[in-house]
C-alpha atoms as a PDB file:
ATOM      1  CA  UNK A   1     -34.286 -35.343 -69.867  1.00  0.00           C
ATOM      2  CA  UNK A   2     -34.368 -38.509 -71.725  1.00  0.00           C
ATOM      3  CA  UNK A   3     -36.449 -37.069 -74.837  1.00  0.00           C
ATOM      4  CA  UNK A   4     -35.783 -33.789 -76.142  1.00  0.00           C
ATOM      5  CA  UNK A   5     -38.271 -30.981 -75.311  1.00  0.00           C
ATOM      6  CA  UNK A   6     -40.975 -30.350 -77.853  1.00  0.00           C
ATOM      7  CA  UNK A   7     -42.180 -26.930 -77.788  1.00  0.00           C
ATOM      8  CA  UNK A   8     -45.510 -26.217 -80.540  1.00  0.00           C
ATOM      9  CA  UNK A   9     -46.988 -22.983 -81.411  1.00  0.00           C
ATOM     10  CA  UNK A  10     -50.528 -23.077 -82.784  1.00  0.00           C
ATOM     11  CA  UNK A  11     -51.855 -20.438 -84.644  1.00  0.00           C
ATOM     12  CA  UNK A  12     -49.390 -17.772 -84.657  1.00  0.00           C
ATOM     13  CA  UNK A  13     -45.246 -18.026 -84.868  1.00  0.00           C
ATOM     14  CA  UNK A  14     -43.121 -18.150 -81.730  1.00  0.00           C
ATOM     15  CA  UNK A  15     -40.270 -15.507 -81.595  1.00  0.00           C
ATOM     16  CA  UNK A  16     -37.140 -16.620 -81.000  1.00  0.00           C
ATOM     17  CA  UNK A  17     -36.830 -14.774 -77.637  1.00  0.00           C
ATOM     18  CA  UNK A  18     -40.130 -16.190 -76.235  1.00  0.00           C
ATOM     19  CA  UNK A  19     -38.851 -19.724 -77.348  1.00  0.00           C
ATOM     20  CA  UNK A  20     -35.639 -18.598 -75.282  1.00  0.00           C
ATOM     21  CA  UNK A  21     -36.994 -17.971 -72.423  1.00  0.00           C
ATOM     22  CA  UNK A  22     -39.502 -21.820 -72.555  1.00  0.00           C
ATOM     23  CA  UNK A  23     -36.123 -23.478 -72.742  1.00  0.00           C
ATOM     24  CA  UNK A  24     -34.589 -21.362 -70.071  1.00  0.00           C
ATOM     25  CA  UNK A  25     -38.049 -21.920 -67.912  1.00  0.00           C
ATOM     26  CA  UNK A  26     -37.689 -25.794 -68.563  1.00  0.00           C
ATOM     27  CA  UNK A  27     -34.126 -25.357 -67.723  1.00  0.00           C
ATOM     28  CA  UNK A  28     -34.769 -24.246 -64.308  1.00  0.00           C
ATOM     29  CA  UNK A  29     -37.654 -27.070 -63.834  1.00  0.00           C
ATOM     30  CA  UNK A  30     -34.902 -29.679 -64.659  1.00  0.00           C
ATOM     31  CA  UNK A  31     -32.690 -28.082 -62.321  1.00  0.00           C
ATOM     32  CA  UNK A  32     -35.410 -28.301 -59.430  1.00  0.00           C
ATOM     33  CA  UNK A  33     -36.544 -31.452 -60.487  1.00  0.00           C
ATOM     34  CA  UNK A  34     -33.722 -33.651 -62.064  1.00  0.00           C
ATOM     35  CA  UNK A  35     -35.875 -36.634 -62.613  1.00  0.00           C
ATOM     36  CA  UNK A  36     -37.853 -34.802 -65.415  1.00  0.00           C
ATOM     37  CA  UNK A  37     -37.840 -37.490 -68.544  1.00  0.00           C
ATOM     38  CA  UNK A  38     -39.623 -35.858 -71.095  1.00  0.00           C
ATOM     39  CA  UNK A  39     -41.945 -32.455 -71.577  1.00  0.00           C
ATOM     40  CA  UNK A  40     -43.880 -30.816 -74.046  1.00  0.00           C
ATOM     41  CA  UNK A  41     -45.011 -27.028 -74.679  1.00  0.00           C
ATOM     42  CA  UNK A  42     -47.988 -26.319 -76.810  1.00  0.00           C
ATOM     43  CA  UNK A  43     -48.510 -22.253 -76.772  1.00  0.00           C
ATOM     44  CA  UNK A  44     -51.489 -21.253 -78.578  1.00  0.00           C
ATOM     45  CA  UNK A  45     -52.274 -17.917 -79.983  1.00  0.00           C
ATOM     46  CA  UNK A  46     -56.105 -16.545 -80.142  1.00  0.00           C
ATOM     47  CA  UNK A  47     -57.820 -16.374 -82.902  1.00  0.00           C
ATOM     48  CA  UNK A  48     -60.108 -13.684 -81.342  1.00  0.00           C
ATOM     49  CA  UNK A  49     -57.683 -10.620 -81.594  1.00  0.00           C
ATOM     50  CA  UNK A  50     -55.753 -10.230 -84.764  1.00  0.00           C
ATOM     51  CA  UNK A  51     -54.282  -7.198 -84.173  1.00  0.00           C
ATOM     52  CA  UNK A  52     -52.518  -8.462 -80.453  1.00  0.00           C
ATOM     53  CA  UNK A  53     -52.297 -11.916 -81.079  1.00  0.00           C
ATOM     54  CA  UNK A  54     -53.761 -12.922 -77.534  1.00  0.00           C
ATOM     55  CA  UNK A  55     -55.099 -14.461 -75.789  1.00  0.00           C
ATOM     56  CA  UNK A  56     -52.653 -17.150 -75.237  1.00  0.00           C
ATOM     57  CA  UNK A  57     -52.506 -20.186 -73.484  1.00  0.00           C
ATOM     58  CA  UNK A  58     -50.000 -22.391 -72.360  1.00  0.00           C
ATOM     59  CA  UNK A  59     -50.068 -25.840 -72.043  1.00  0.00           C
ATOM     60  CA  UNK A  60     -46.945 -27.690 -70.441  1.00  0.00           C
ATOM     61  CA  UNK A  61     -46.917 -31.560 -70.266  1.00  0.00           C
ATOM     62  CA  UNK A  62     -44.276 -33.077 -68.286  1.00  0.00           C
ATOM     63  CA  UNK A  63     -43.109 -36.562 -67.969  1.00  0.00           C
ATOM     64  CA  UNK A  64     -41.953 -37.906 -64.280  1.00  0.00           C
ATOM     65  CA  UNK A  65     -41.434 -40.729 -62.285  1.00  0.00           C
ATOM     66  CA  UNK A  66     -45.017 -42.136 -60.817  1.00  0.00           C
ATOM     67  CA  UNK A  67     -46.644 -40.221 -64.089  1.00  0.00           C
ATOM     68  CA  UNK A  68     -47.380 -37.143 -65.753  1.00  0.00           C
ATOM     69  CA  UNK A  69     -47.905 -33.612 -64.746  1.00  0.00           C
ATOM     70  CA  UNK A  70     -49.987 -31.598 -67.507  1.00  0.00           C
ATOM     71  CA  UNK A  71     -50.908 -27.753 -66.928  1.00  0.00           C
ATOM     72  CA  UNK A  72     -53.035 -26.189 -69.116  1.00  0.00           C
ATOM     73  CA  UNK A  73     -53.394 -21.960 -68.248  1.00  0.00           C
ATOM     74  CA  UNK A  74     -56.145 -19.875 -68.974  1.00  0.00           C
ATOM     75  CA  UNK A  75     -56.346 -17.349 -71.760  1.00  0.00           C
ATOM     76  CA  UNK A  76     -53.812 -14.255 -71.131  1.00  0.00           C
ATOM     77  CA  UNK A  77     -53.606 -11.542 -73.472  1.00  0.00           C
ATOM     78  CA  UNK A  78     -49.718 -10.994 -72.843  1.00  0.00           C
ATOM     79  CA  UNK A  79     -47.588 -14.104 -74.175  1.00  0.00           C
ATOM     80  CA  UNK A  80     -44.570 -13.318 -71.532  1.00  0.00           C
ATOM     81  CA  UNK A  81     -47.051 -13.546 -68.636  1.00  0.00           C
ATOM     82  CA  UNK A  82     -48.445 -16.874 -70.321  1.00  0.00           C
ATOM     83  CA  UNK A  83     -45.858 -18.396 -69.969  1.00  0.00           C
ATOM     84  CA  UNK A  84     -44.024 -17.479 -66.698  1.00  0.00           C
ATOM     85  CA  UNK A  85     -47.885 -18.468 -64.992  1.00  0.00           C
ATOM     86  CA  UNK A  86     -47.507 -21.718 -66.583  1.00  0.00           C
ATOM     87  CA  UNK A  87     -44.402 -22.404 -65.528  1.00  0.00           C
ATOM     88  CA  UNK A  88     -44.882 -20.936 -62.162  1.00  0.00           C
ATOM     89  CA  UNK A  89     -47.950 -23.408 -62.227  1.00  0.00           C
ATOM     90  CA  UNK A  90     -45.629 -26.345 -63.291  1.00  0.00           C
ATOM     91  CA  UNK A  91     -43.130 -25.967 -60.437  1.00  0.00           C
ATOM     92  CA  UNK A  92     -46.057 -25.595 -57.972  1.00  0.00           C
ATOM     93  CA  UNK A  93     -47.252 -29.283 -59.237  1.00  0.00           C
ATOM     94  CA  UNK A  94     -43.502 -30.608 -59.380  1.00  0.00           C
ATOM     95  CA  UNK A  95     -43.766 -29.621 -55.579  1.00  0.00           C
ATOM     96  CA  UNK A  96     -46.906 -31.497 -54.721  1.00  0.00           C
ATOM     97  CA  UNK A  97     -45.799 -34.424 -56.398  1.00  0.00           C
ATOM     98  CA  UNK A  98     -42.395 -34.296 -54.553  1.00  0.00           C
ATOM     99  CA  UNK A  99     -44.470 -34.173 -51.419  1.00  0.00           C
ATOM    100  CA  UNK A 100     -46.490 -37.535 -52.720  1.00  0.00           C
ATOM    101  CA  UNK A 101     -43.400 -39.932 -53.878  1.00  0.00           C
ATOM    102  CA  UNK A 102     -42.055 -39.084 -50.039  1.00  0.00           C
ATOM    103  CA  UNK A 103     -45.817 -39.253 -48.156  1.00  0.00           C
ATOM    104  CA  UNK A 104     -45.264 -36.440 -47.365  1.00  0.00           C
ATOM    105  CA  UNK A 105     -49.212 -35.695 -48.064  1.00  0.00           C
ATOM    106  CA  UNK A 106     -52.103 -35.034 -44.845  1.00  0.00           C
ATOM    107  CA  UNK A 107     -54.406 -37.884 -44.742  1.00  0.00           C
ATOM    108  CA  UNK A 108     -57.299 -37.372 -43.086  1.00  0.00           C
ATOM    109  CA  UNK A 109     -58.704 -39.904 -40.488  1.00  0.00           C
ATOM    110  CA  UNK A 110     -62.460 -40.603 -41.693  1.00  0.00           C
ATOM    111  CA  UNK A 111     -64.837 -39.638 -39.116  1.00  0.00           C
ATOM    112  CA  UNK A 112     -66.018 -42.225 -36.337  1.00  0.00           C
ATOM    113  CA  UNK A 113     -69.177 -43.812 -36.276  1.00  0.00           C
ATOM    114  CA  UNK A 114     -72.124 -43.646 -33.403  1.00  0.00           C
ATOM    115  CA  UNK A 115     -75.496 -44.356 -33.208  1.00  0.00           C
ATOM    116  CA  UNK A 116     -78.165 -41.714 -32.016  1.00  0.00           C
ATOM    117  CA  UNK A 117     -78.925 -43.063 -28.431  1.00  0.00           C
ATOM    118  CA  UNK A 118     -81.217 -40.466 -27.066  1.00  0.00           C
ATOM    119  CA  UNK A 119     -83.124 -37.064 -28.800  1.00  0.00           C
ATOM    120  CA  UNK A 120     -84.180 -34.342 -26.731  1.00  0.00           C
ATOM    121  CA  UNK A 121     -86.410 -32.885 -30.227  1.00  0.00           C
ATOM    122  CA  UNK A 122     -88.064 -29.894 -28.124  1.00  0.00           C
ATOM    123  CA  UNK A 123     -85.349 -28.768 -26.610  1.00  0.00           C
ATOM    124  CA  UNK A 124     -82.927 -29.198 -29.616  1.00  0.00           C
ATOM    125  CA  UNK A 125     -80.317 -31.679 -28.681  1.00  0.00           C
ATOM    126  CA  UNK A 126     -79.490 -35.321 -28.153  1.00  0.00           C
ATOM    127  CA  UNK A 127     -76.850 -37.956 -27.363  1.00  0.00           C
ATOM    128  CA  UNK A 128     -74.448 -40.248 -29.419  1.00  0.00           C
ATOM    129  CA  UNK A 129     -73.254 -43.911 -28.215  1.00  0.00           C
ATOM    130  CA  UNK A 130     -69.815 -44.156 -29.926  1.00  0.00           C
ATOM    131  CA  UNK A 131     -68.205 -47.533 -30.065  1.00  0.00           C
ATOM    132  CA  UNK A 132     -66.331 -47.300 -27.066  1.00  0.00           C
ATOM    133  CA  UNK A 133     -69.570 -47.130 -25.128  1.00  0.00           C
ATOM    134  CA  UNK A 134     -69.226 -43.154 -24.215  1.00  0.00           C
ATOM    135  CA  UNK A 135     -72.241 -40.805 -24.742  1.00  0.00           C
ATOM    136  CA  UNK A 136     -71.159 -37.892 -26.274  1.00  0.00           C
ATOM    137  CA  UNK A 137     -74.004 -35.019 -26.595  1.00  0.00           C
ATOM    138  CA  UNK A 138     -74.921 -32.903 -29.382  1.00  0.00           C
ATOM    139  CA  UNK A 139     -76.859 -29.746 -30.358  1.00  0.00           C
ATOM    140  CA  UNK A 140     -79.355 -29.592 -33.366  1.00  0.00           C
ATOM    141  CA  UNK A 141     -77.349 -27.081 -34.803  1.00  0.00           C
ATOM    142  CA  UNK A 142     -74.511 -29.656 -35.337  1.00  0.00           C
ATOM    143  CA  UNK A 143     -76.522 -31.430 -37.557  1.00  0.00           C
ATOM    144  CA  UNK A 144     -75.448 -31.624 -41.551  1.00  0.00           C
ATOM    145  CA  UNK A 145     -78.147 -31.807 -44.201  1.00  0.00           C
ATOM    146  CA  UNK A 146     -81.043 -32.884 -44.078  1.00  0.00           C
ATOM    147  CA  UNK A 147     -81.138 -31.708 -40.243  1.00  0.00           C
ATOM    148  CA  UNK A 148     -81.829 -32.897 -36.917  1.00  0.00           C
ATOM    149  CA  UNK A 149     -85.657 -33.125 -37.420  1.00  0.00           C
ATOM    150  CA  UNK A 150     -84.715 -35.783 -39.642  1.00  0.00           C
ATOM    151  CA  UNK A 151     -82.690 -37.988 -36.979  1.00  0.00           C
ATOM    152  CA  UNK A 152     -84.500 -40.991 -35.011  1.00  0.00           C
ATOM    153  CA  UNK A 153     -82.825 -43.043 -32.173  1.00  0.00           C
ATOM    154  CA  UNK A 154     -80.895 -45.993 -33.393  1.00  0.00           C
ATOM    155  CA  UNK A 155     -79.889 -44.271 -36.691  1.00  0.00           C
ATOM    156  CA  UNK A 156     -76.098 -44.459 -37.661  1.00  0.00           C
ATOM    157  CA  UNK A 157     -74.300 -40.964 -38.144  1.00  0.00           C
ATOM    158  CA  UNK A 158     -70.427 -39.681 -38.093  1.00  0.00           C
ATOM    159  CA  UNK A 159     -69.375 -37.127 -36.213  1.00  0.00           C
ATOM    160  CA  UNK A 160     -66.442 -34.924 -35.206  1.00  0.00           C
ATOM    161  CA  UNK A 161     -65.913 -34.494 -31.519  1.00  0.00           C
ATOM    162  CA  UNK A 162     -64.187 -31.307 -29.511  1.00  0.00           C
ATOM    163  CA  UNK A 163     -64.239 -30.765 -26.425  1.00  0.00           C
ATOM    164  CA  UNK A 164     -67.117 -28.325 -24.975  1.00  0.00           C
ATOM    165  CA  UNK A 165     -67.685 -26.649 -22.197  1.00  0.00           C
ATOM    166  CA  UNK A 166     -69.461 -29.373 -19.847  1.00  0.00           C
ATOM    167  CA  UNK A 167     -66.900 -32.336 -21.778  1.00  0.00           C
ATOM    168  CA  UNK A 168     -66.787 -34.258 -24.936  1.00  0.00           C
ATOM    169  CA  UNK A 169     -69.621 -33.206 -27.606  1.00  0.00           C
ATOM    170  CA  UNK A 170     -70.263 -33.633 -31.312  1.00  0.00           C
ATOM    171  CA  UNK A 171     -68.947 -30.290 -33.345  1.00  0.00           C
ATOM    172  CA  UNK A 172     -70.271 -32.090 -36.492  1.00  0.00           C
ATOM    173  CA  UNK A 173     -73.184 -34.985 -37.291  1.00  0.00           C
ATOM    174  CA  UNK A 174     -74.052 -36.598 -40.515  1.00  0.00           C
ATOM    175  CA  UNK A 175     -76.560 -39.133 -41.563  1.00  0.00           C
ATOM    176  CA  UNK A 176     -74.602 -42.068 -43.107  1.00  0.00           C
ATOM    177  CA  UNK A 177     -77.916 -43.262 -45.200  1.00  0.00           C
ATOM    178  CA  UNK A 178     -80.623 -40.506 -44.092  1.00  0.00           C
ATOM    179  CA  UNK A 179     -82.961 -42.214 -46.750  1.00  0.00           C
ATOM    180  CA  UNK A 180     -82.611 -45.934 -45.314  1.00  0.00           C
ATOM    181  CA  UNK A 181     -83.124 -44.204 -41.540  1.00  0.00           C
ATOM    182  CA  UNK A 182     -86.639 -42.531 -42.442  1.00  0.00           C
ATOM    183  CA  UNK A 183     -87.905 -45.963 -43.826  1.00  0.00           C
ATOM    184  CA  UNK A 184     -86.522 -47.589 -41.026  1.00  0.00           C
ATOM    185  CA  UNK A 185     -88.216 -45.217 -38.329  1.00  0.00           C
ATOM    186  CA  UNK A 186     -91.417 -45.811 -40.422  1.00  0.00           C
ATOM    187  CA  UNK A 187     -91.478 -49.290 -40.149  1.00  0.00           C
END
């Protein structure tokens, strides 16, 4: 690391074997991680209990390439457990932000656009003209809020398409502006 770590108790007094095992914890971060420039370790003690001393949280702010990684644990009552879940925590983040710097990250593709071409409202389905010109159909119960008794031919929705039993169909359709598409079927 380029700064030394900074480790902070609040409220209480670290013993020297808890303050062991932080170092040894951001030992073994370092190791995983050898681009780590900089972290600090704030463990609080609770106020609530002053007979156990918990609960105690654990807050671990690391420095790294492309930012900063900052856990902050909830409340345990035993300090050794604190700490190993925050650390646990930290690696788990150290991992995900591996997986970013290499894009290594799903993207997902945003849903295509279609317009409603045809509705079928008694029987409970209709029929979607995607931009390639297909049809692809769809049943009322593949509607997202507010519904299908809201859709009117020629309003704009995105949808996820499968494959069904008589071909291509909509799994998923959503209103892009459901508000605009009422006043627009009113008019």
């Amino acid at each position: 690391m380029q700064r030394p770590l900074k480790i902070t108790s609040r409220d209480f007094t670290l013993s020297p074997g808890i303050e062991e095992e932080i170092r040894d914890k951001v030992a073994a971060l370092e190791h995983f991680y050898g681009r780590i420039t900089g972290c600090e370790v704030v463990v609080e003690g609770g106020v609530h209990h002053h007979r156990h001393g918990g609960p105690f949280r654990v807050r671990i702010h690391l420095t790294v390439p492309g930012g900063d990684i900052t856990i902050n644990r909830q409340a345990e009552d035993d300090l050794a457990v604190a700490v190993r879940e925050s650390f646990a925590a930290a690696r788990r983040r150290i991992e995900d932000h591996i997986r970013e710097l290499r894009g290594d990250t799903k993207t997902h593709e945003e849903a295509p656009e279609g317009i409603v071409k045809k509705l079928f409202a008694s029987e409970g389905y209709g029929f979607l003209l995607t931009p390639e010109g297909d049809e692809i159909y769809f049943h009322r119960n593949s509607v997202l809020h507010p519904g299908f008794d809201q859709l009117v031919v020629g309003c704009i929705v995105r949808f996820n398409q499968e494959l069904g039993e008589n071909g291509p169909q909509a799994s998923t359709v959503a209103m892009l502006n459901p508000h605009r598409e009422r006043r627009r079927a009113a008019e």
